[in-house]
PDB file of N, CA and C in Angstrom:
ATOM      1  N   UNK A   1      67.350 -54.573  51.587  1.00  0.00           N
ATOM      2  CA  UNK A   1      68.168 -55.775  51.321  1.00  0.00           C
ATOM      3  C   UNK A   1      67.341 -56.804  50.539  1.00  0.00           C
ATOM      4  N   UNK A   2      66.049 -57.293  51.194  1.00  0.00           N
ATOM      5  CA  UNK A   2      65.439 -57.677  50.452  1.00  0.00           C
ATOM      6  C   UNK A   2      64.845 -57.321  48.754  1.00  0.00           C
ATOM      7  N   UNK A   3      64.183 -56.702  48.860  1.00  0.00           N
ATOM      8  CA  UNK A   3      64.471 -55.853  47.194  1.00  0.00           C
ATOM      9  C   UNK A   3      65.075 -56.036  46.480  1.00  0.00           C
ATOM     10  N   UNK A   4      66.674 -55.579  46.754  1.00  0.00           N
ATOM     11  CA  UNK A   4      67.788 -55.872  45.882  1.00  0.00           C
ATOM     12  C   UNK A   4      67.807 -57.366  45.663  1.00  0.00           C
ATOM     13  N   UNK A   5      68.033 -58.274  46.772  1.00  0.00           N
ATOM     14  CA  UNK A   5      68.041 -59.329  46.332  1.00  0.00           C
ATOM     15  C   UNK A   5      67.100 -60.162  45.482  1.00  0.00           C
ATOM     16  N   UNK A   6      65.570 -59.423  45.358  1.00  0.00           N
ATOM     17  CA  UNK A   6      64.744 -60.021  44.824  1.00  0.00           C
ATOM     18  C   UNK A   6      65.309 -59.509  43.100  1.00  0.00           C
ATOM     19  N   UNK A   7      65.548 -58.045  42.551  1.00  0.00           N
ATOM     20  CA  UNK A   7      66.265 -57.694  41.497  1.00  0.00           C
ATOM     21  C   UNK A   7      66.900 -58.703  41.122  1.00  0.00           C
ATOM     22  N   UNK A   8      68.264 -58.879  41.535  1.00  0.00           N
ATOM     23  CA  UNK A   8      69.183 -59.664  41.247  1.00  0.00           C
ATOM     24  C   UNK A   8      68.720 -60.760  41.064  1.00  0.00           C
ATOM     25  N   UNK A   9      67.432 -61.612  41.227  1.00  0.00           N
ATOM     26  CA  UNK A   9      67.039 -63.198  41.497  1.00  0.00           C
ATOM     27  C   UNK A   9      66.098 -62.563  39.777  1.00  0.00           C
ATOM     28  N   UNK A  10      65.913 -61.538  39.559  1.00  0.00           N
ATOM     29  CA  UNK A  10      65.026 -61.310  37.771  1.00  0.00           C
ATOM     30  C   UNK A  10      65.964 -61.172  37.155  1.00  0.00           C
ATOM     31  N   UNK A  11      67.161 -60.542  37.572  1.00  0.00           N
ATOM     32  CA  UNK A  11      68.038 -60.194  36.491  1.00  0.00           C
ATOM     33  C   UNK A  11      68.436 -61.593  36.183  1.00  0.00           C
ATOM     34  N   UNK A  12      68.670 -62.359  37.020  1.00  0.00           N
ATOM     35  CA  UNK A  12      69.377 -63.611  36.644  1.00  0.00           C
ATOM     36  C   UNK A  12      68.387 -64.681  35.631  1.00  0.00           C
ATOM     37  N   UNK A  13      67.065 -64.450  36.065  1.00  0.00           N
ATOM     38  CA  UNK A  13      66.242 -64.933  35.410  1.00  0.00           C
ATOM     39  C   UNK A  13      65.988 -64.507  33.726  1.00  0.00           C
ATOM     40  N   UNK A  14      66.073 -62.807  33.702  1.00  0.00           N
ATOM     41  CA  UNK A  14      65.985 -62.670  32.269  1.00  0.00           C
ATOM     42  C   UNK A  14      66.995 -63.045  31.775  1.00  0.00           C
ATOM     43  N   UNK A  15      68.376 -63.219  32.444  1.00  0.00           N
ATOM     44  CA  UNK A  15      69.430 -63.654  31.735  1.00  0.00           C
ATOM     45  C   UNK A  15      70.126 -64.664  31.410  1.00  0.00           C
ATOM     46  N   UNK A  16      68.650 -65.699  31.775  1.00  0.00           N
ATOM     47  CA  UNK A  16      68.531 -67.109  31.868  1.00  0.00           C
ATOM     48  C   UNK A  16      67.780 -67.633  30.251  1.00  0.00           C
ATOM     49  N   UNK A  17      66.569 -66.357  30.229  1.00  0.00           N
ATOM     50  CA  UNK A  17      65.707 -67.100  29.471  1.00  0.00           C
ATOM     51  C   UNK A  17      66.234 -66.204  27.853  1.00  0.00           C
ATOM     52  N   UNK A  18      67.386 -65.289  28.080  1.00  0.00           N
ATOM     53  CA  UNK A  18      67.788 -64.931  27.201  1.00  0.00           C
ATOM     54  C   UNK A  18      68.802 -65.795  26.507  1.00  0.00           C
ATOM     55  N   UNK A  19      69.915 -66.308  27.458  1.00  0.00           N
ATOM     56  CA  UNK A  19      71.009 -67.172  27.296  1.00  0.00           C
ATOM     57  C   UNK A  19      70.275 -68.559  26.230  1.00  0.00           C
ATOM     58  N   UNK A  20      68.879 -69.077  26.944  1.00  0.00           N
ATOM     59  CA  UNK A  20      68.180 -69.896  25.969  1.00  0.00           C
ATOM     60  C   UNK A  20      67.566 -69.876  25.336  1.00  0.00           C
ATOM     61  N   UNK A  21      67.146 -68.511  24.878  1.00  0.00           N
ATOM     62  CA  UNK A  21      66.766 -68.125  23.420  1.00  0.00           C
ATOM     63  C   UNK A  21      67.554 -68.721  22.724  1.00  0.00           C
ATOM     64  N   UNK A  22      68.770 -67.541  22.469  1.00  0.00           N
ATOM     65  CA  UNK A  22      69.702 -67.343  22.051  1.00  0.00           C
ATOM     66  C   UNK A  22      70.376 -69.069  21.384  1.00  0.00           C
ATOM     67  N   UNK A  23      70.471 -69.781  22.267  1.00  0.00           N
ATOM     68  CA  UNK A  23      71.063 -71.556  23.077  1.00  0.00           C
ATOM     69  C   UNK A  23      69.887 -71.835  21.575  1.00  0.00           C
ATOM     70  N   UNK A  24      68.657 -71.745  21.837  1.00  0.00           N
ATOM     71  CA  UNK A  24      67.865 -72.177  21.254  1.00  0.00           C
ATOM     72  C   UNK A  24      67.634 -72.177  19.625  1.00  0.00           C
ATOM     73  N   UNK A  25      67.836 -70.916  19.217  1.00  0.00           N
ATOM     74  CA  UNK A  25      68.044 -70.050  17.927  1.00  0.00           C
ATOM     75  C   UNK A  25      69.235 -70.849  17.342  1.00  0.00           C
ATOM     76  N   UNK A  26      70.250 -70.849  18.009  1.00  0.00           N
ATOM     77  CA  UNK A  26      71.330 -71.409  17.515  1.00  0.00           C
ATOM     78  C   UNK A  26      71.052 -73.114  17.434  1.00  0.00           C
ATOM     79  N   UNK A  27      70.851 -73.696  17.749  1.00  0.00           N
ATOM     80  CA  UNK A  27      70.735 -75.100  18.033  1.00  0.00           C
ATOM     81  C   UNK A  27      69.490 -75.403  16.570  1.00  0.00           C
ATOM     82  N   UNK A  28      68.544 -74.381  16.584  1.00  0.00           N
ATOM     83  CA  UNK A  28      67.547 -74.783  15.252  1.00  0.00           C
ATOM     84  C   UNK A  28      68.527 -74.975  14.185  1.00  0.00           C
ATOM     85  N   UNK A  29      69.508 -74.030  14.104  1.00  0.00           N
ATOM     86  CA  UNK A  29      70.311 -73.613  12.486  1.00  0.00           C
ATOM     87  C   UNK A  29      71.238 -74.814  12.592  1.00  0.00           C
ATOM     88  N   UNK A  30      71.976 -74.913  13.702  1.00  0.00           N
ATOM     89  CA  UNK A  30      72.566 -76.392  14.190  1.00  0.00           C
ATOM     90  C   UNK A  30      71.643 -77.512  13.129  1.00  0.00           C
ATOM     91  N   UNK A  31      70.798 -77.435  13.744  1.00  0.00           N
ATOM     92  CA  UNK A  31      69.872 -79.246  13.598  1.00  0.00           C
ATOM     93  C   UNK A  31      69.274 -78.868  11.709  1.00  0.00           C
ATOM     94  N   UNK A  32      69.093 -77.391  11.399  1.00  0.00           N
ATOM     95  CA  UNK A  32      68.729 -77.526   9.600  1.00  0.00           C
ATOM     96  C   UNK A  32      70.079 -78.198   9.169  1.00  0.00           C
ATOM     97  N   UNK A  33      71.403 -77.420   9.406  1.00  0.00           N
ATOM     98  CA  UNK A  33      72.509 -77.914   8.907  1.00  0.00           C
ATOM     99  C   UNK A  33      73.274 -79.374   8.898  1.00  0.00           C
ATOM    100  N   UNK A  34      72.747 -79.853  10.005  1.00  0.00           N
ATOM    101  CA  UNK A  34      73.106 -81.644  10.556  1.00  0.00           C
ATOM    102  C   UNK A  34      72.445 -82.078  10.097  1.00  0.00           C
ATOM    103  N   UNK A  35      71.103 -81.767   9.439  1.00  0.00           N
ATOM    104  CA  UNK A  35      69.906 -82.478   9.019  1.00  0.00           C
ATOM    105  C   UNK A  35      70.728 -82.520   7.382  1.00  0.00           C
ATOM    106  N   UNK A  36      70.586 -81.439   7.060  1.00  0.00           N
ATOM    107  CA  UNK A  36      71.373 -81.579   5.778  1.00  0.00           C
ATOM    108  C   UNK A  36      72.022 -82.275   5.793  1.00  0.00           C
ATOM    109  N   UNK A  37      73.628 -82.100   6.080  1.00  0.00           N
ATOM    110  CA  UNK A  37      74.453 -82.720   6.387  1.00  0.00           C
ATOM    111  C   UNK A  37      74.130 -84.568   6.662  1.00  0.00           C
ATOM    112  N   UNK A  38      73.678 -84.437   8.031  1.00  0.00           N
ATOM    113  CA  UNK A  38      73.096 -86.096   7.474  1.00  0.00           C
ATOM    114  C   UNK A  38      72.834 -87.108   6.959  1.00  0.00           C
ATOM    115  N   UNK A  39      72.079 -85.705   6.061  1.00  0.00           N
ATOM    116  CA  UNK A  39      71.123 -86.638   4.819  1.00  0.00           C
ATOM    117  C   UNK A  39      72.343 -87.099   4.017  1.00  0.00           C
ATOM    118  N   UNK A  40      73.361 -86.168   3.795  1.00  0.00           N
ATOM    119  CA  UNK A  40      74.576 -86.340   2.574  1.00  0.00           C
ATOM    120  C   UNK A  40      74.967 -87.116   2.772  1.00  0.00           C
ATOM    121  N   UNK A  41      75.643 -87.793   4.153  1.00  0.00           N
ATOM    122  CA  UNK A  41      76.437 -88.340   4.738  1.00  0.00           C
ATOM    123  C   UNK A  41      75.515 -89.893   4.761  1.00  0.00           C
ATOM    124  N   UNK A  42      74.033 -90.104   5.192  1.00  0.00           N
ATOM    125  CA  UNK A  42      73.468 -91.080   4.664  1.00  0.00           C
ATOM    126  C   UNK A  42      73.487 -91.549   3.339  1.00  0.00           C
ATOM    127  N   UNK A  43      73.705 -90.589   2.707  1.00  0.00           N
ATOM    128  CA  UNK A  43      73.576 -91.018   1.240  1.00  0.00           C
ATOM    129  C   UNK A  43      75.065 -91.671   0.921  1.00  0.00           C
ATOM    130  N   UNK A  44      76.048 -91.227   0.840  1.00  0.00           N
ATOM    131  CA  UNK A  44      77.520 -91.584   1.089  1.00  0.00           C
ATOM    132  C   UNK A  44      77.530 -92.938   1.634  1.00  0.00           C
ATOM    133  N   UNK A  45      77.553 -92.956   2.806  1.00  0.00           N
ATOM    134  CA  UNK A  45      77.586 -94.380   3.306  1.00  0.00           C
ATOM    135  C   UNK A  45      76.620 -95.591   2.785  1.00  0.00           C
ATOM    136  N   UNK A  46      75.303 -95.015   2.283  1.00  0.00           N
ATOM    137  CA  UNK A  46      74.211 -95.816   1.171  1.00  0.00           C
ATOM    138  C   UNK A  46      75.135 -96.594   0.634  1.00  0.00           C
ATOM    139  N   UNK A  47      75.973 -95.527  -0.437  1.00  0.00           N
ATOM    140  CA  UNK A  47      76.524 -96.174  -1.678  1.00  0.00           C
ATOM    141  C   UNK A  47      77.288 -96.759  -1.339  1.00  0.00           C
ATOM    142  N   UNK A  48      78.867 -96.684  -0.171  1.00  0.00           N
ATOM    143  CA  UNK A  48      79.694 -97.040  -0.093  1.00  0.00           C
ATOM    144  C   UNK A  48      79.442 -98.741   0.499  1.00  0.00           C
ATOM    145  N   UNK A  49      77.906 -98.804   1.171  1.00  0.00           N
ATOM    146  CA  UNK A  49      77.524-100.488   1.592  1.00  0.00           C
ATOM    147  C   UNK A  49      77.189-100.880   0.461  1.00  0.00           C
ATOM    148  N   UNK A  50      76.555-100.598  -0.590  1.00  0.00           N
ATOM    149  CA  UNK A  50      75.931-100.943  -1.733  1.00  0.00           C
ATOM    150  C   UNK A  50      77.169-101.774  -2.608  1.00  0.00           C
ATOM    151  N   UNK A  51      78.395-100.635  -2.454  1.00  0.00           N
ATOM    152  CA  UNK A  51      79.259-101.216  -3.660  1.00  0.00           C
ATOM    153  C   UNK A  51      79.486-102.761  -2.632  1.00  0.00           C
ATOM    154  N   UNK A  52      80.150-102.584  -1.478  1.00  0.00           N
ATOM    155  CA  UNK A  52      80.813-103.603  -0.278  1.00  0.00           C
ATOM    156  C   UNK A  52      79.915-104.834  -0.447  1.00  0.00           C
ATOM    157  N   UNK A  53      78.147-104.682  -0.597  1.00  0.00           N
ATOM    158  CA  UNK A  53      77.233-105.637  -0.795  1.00  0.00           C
ATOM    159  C   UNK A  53      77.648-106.147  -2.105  1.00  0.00           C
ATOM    160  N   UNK A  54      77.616-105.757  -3.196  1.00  0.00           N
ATOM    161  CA  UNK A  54      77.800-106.170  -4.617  1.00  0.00           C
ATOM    162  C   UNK A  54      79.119-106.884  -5.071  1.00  0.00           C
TER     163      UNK A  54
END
């Protein structure tokens, strides 16, 4: 009984630190693309105060 339950307490664990790989991997490509994105979107709103200032 013990045993098994100790199994089940790794399985959950590799399928912990897999889930946040995974969580992780995705979230980098996330943050290149928002970063991009961002930047565009900073730039956009730049101009659009610039004209509003002028």
């Amino acid at each position: 009984m013990e045993e098994k339950q100790e199994k089940e307490i790794w399985l959950n664990v590799l399928l912990v630190v897999m889930v946040l790989g995974c969580l992780s991997l995705a979230i980098g490509h996330m943050m290149d693309w928002s970063m991009h994105l961002g930047e565009r979107l900073f730039a956009f709103v730049g101009r659009v105060l610039e004209r509003i200032a002028i």
